[in-house]
N, C-alpha and C. Protein backbone atom coordinates (compact mmCIF):
# COMPACT_ATOMS: atom_id res chain seq x y z
N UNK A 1 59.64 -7.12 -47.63
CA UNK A 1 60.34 -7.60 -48.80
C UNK A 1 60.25 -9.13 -48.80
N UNK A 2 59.79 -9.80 -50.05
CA UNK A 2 60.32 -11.22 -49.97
C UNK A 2 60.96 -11.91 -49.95
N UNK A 3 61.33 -13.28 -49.18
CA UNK A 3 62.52 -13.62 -49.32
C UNK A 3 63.20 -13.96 -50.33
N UNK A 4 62.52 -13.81 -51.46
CA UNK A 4 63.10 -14.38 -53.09
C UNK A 4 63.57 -12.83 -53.28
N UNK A 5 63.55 -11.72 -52.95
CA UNK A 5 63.98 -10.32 -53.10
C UNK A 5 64.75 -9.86 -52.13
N UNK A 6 64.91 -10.17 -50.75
CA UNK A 6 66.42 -10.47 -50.04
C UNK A 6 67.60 -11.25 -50.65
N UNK A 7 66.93 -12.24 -50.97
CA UNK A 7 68.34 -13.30 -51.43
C UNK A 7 68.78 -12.83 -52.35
N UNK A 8 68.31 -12.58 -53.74
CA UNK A 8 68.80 -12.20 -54.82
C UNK A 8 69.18 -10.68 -54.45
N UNK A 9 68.79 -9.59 -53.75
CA UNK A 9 69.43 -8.27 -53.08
C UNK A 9 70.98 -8.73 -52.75
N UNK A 10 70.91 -9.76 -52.08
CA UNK A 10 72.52 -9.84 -50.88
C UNK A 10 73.13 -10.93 -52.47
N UNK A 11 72.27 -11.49 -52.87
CA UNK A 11 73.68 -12.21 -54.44
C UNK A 11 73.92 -11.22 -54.93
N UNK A 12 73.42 -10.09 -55.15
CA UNK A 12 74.08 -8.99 -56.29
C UNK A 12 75.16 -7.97 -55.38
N UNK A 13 74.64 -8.02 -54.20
CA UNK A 13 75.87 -7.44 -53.69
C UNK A 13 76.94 -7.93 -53.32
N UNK A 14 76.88 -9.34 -52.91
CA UNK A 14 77.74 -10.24 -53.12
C UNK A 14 78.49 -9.79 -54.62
N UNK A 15 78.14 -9.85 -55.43
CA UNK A 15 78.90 -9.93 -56.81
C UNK A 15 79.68 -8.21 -56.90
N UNK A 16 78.90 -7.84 -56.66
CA UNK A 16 79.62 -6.29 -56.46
C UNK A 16 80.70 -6.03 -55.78
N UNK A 17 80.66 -7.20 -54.29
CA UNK A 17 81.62 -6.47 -54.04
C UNK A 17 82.71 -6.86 -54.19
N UNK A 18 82.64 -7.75 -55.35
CA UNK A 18 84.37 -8.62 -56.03
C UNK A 18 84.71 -7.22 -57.19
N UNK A 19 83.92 -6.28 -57.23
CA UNK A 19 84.65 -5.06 -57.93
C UNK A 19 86.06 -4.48 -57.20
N UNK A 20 86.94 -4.16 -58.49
CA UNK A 20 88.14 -4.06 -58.09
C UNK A 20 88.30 -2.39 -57.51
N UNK A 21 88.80 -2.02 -56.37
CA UNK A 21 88.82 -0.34 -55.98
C UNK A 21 87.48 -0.04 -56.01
N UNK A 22 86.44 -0.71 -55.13
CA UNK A 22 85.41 -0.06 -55.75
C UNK A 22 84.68 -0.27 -54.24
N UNK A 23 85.04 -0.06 -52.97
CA UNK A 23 84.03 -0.16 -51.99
C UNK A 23 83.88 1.32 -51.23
N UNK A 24 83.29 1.17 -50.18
CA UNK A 24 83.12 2.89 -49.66
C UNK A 24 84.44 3.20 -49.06
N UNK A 25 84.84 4.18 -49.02
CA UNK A 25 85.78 4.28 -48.23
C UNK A 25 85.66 4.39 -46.87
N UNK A 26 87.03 4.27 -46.21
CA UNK A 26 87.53 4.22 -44.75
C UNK A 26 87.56 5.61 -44.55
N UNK A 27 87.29 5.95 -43.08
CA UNK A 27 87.99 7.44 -43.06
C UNK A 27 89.08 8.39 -43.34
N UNK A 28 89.66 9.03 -44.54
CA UNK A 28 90.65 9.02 -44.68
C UNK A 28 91.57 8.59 -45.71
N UNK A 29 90.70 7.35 -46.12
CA UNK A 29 90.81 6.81 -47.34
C UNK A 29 90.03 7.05 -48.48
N UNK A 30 90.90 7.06 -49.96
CA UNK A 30 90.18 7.58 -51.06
C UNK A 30 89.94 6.19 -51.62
N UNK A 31 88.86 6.30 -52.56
CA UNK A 31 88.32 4.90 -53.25
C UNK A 31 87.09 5.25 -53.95
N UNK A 32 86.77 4.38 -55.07
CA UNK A 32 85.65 4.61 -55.49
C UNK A 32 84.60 4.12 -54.55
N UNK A 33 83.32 4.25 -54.72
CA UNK A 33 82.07 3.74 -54.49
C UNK A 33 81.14 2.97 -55.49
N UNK A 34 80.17 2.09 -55.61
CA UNK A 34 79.25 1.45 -55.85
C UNK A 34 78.35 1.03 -55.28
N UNK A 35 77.36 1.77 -56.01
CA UNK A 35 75.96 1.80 -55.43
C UNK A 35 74.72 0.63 -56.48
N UNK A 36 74.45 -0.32 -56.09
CA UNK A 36 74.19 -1.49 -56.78
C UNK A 36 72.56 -0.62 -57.33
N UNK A 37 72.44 -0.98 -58.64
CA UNK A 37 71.12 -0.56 -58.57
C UNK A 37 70.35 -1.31 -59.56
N UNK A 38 70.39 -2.66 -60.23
CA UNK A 38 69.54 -3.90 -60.54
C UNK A 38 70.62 -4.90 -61.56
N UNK A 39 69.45 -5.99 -61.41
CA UNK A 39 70.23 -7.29 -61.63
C UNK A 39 68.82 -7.84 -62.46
N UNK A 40 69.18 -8.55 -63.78
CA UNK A 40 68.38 -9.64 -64.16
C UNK A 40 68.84 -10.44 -64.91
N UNK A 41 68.56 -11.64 -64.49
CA UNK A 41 68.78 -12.78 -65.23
C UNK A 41 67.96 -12.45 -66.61
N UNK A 42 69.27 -13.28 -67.73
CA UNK A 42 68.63 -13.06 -69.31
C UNK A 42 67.61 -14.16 -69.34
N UNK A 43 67.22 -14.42 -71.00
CA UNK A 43 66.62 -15.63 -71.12
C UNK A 43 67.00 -15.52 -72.37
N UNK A 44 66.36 -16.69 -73.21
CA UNK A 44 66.74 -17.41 -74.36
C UNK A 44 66.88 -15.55 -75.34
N UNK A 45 68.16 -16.06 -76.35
CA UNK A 45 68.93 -16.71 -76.58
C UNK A 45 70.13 -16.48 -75.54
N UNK A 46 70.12 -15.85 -74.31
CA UNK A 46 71.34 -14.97 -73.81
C UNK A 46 71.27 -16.24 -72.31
N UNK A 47 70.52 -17.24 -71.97
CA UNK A 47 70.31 -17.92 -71.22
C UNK A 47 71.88 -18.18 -70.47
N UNK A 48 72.05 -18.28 -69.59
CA UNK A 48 72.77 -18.15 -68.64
C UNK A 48 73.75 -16.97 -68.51
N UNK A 49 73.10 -15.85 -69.04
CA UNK A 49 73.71 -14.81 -68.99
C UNK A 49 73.03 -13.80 -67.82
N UNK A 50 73.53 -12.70 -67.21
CA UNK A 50 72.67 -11.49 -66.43
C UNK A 50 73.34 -10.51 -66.94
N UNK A 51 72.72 -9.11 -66.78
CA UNK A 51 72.82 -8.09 -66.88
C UNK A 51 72.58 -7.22 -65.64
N UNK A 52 73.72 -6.22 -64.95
CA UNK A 52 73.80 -5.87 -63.79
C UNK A 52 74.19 -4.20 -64.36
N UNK A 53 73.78 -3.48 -63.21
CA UNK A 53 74.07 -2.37 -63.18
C UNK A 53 74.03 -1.44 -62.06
N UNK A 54 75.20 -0.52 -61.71
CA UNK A 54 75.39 0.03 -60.89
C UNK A 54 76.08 1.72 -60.69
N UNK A 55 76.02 1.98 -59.88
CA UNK A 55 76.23 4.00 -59.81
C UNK A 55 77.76 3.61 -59.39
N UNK A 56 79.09 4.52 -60.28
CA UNK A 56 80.12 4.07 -59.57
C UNK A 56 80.80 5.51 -59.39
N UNK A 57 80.60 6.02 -58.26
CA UNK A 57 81.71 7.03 -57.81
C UNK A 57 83.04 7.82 -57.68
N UNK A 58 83.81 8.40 -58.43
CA UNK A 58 85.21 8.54 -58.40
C UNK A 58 85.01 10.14 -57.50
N UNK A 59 85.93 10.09 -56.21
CA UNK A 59 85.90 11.62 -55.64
C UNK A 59 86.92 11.87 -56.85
N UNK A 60 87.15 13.15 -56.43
CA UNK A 60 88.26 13.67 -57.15
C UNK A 60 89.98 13.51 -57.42
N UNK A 61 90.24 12.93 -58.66
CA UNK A 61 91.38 12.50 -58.67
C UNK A 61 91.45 11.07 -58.37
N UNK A 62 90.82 10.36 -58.07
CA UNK A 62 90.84 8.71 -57.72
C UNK A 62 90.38 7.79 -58.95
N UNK A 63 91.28 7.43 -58.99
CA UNK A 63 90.89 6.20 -60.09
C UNK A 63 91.09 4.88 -59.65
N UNK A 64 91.05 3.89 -60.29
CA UNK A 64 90.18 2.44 -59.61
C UNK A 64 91.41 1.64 -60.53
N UNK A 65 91.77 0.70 -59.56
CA UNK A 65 93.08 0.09 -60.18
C UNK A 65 92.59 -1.02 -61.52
N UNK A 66 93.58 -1.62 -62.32
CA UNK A 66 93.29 -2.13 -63.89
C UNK A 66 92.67 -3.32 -63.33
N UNK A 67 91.30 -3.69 -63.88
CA UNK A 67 90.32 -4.64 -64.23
C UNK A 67 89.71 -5.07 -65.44
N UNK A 68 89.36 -6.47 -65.01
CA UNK A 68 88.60 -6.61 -66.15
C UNK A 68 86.77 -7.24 -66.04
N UNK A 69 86.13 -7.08 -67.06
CA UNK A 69 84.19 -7.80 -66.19
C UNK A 69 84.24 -8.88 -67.42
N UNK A 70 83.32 -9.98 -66.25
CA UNK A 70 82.44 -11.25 -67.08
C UNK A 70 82.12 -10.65 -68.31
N UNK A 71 81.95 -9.66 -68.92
CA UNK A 71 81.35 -9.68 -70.53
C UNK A 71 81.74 -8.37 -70.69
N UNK A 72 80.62 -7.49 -71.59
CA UNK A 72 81.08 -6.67 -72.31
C UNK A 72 79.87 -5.41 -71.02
N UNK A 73 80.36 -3.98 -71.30
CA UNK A 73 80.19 -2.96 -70.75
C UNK A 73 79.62 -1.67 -71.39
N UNK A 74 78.16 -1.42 -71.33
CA UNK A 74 78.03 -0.04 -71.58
C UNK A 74 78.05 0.76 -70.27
N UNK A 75 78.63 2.10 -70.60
CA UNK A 75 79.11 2.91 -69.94
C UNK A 75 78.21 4.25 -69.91
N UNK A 76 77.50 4.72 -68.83
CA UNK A 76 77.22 6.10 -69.32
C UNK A 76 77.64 7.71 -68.09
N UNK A 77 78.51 8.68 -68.90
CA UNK A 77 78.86 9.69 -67.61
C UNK A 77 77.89 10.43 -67.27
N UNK A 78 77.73 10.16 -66.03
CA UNK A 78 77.04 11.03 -65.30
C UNK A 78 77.09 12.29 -64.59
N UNK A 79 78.45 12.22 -64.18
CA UNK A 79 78.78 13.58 -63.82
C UNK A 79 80.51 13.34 -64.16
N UNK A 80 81.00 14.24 -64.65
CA UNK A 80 82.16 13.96 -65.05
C UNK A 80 83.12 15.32 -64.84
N UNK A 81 84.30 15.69 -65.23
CA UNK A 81 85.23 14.50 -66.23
C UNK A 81 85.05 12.96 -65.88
N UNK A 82 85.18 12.03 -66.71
CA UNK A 82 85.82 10.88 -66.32
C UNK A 82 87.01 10.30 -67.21
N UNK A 83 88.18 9.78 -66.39
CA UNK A 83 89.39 9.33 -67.23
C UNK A 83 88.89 7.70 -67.64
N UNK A 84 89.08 7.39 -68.89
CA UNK A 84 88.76 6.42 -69.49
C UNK A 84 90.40 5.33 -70.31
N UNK A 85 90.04 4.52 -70.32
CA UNK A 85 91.30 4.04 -70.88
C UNK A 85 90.96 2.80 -71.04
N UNK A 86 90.90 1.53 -72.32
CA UNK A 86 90.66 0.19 -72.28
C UNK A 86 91.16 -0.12 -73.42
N UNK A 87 91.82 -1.94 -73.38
CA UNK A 87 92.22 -2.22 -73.73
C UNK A 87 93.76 -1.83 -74.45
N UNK A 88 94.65 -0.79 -73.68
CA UNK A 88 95.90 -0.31 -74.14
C UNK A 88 95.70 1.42 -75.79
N UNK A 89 94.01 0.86 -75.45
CA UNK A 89 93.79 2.16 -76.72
C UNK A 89 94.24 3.78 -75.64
N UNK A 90 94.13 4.65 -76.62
CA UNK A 90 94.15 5.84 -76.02
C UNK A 90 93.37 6.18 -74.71
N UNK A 91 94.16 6.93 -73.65
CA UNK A 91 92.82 7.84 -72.75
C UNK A 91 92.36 8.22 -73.50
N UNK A 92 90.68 8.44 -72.66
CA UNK A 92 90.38 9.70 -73.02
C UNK A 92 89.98 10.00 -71.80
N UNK A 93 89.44 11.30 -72.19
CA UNK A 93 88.70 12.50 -71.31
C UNK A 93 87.21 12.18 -71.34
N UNK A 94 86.07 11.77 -70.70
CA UNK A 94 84.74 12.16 -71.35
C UNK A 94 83.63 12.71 -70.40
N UNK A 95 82.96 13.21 -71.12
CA UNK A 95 82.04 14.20 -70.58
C UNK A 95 80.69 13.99 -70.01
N UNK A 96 80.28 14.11 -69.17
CA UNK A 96 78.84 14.46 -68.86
C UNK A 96 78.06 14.00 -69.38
N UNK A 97 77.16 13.27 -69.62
CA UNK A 97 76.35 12.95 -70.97
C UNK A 97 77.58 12.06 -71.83
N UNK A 98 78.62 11.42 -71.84
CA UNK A 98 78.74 10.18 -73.26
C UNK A 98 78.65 9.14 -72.78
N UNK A 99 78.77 8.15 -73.25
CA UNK A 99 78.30 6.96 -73.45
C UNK A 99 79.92 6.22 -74.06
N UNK A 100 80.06 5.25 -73.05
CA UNK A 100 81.37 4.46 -73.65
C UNK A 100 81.22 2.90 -73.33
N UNK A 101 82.09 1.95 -74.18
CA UNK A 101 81.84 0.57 -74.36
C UNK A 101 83.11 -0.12 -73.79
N UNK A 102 82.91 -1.14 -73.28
CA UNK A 102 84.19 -2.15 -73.17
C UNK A 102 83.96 -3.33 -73.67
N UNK A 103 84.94 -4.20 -74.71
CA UNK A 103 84.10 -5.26 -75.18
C UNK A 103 84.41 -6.17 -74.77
N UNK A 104 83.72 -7.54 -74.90
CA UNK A 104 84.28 -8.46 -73.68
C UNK A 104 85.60 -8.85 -73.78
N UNK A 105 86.32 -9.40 -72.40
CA UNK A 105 87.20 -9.30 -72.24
C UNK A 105 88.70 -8.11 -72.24
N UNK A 106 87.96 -7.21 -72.64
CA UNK A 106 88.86 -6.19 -72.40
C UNK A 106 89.52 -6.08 -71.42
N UNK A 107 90.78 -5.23 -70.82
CA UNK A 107 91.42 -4.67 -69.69
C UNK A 107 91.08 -3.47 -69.31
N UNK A 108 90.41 -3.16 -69.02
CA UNK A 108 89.92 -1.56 -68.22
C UNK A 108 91.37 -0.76 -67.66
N UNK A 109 92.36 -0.25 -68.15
CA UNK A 109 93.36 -0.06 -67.32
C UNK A 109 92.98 1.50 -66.68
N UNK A 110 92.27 2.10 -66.61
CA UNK A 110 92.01 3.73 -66.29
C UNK A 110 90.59 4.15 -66.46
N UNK A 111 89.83 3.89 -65.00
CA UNK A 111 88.85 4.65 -64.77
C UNK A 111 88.61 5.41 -63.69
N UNK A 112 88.49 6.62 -63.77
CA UNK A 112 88.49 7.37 -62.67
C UNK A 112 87.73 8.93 -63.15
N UNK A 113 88.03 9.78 -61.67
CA UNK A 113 87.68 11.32 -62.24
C UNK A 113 88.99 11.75 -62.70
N UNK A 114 88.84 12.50 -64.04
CA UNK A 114 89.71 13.36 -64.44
C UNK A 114 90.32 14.69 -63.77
N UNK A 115 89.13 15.38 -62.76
CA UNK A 115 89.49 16.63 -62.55
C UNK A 115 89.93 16.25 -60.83
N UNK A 116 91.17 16.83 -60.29
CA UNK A 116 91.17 16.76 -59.10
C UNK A 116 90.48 18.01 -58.29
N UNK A 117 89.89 18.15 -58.95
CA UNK A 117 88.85 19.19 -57.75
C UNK A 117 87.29 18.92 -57.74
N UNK A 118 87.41 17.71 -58.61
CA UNK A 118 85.46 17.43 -58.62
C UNK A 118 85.82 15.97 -59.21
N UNK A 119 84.48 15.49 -58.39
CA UNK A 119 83.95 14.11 -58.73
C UNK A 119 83.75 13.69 -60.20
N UNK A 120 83.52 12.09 -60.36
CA UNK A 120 82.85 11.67 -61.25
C UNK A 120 82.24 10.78 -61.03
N UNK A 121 81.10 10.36 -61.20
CA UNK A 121 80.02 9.33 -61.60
C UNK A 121 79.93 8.73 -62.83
N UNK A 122 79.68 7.03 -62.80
CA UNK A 122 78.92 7.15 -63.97
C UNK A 122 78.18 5.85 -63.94
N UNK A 123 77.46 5.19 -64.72
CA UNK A 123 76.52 4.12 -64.67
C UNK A 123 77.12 2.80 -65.40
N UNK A 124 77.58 1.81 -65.27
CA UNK A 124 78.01 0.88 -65.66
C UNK A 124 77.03 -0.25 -65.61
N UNK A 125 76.89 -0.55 -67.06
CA UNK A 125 75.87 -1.94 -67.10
C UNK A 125 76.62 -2.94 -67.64
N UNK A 126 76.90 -4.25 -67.12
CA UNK A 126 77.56 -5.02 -67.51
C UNK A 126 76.38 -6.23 -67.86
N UNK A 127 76.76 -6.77 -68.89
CA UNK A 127 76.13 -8.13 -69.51
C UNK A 127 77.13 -9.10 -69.28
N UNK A 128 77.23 -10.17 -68.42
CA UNK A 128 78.25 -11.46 -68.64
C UNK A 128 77.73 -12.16 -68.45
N UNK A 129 78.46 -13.60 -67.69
CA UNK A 129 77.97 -14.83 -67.46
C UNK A 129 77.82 -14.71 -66.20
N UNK A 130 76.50 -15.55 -65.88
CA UNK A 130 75.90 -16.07 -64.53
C UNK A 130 77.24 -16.66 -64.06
N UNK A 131 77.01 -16.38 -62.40
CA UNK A 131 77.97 -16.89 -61.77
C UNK A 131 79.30 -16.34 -61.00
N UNK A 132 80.10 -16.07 -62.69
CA UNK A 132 81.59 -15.69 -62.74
C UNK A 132 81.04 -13.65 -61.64
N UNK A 133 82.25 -13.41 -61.17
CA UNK A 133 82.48 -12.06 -60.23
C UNK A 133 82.41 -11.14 -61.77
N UNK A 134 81.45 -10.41 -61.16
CA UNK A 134 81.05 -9.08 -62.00
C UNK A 134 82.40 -8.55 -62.69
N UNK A 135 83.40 -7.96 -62.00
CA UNK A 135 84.83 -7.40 -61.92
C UNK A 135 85.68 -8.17 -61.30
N UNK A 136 87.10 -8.37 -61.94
CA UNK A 136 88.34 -9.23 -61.47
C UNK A 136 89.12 -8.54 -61.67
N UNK A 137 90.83 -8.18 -60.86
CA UNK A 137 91.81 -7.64 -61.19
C UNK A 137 92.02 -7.83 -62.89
N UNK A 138 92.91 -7.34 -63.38
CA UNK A 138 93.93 -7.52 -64.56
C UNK A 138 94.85 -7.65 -64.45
């Protein structure tokens, strides 16, 4: 691997791992997971912006305490239920296959698996600003 593909590997995980509830767990301990899976810097007109994306894990019944990301969020479920909730709007429930948004600056207050007897996954691509931590409390 090159070293221009190490460094930028360990900055994105660096940035990942300022996600809020979101590292592997301890033995014993419940928590989500994130599994980093690419990073690119924008260019004109989005210039000092990146776009990141990653696999985020809920076992069953675990949800990930209220956050918020550098920009705005497409969402897609991968294996679900997943409990959804942003900006003070309604939960919802969503399924397998949808697709959900957070717009920037939102409060993420409820993401997790819905069902306590099965997981959820899902793919989170975030667009923000270079620099600022991917995910911050709320």
């Amino acid at each position: 691997m090159t070293p221009r593909r190490v460094l930028l590997r360990g900055m994105f995980r660096g940035m990942l791992a300022g996600l809020v509830a979101a590292r592997r767990p301890l033995p014993g301990q419940n928590s989500s997971t994130v599994k980093p899976l690419f990073e690119q810097d924008l260019t004109d007109p989005f210039q000092g912006w990146v776009v990141t994306a990653a696999e985020v894990s809920y076992p069953p019944g675990v949800t990930s305490a209220r956050h918020k990301h550098s920009g705005f969020v497409l969402g897609y479920v991968l294996e679900g239920p997943y409990r959804f909730q942003v900006d003070g709007g309604p939960e919802m429930v969503l399924q397998t296959g949808q697709v959900f948004h957070e717009p920037l600056g939102a409060i993420h207050a409820v993401s997790g698996a819905a069902n306590a007897t099965g997981p959820a996954r899902i793919l989170a691509v975030v667009v923000g600003e270079k620099g600022r931590p991917t995910t911050s409390p709320a």
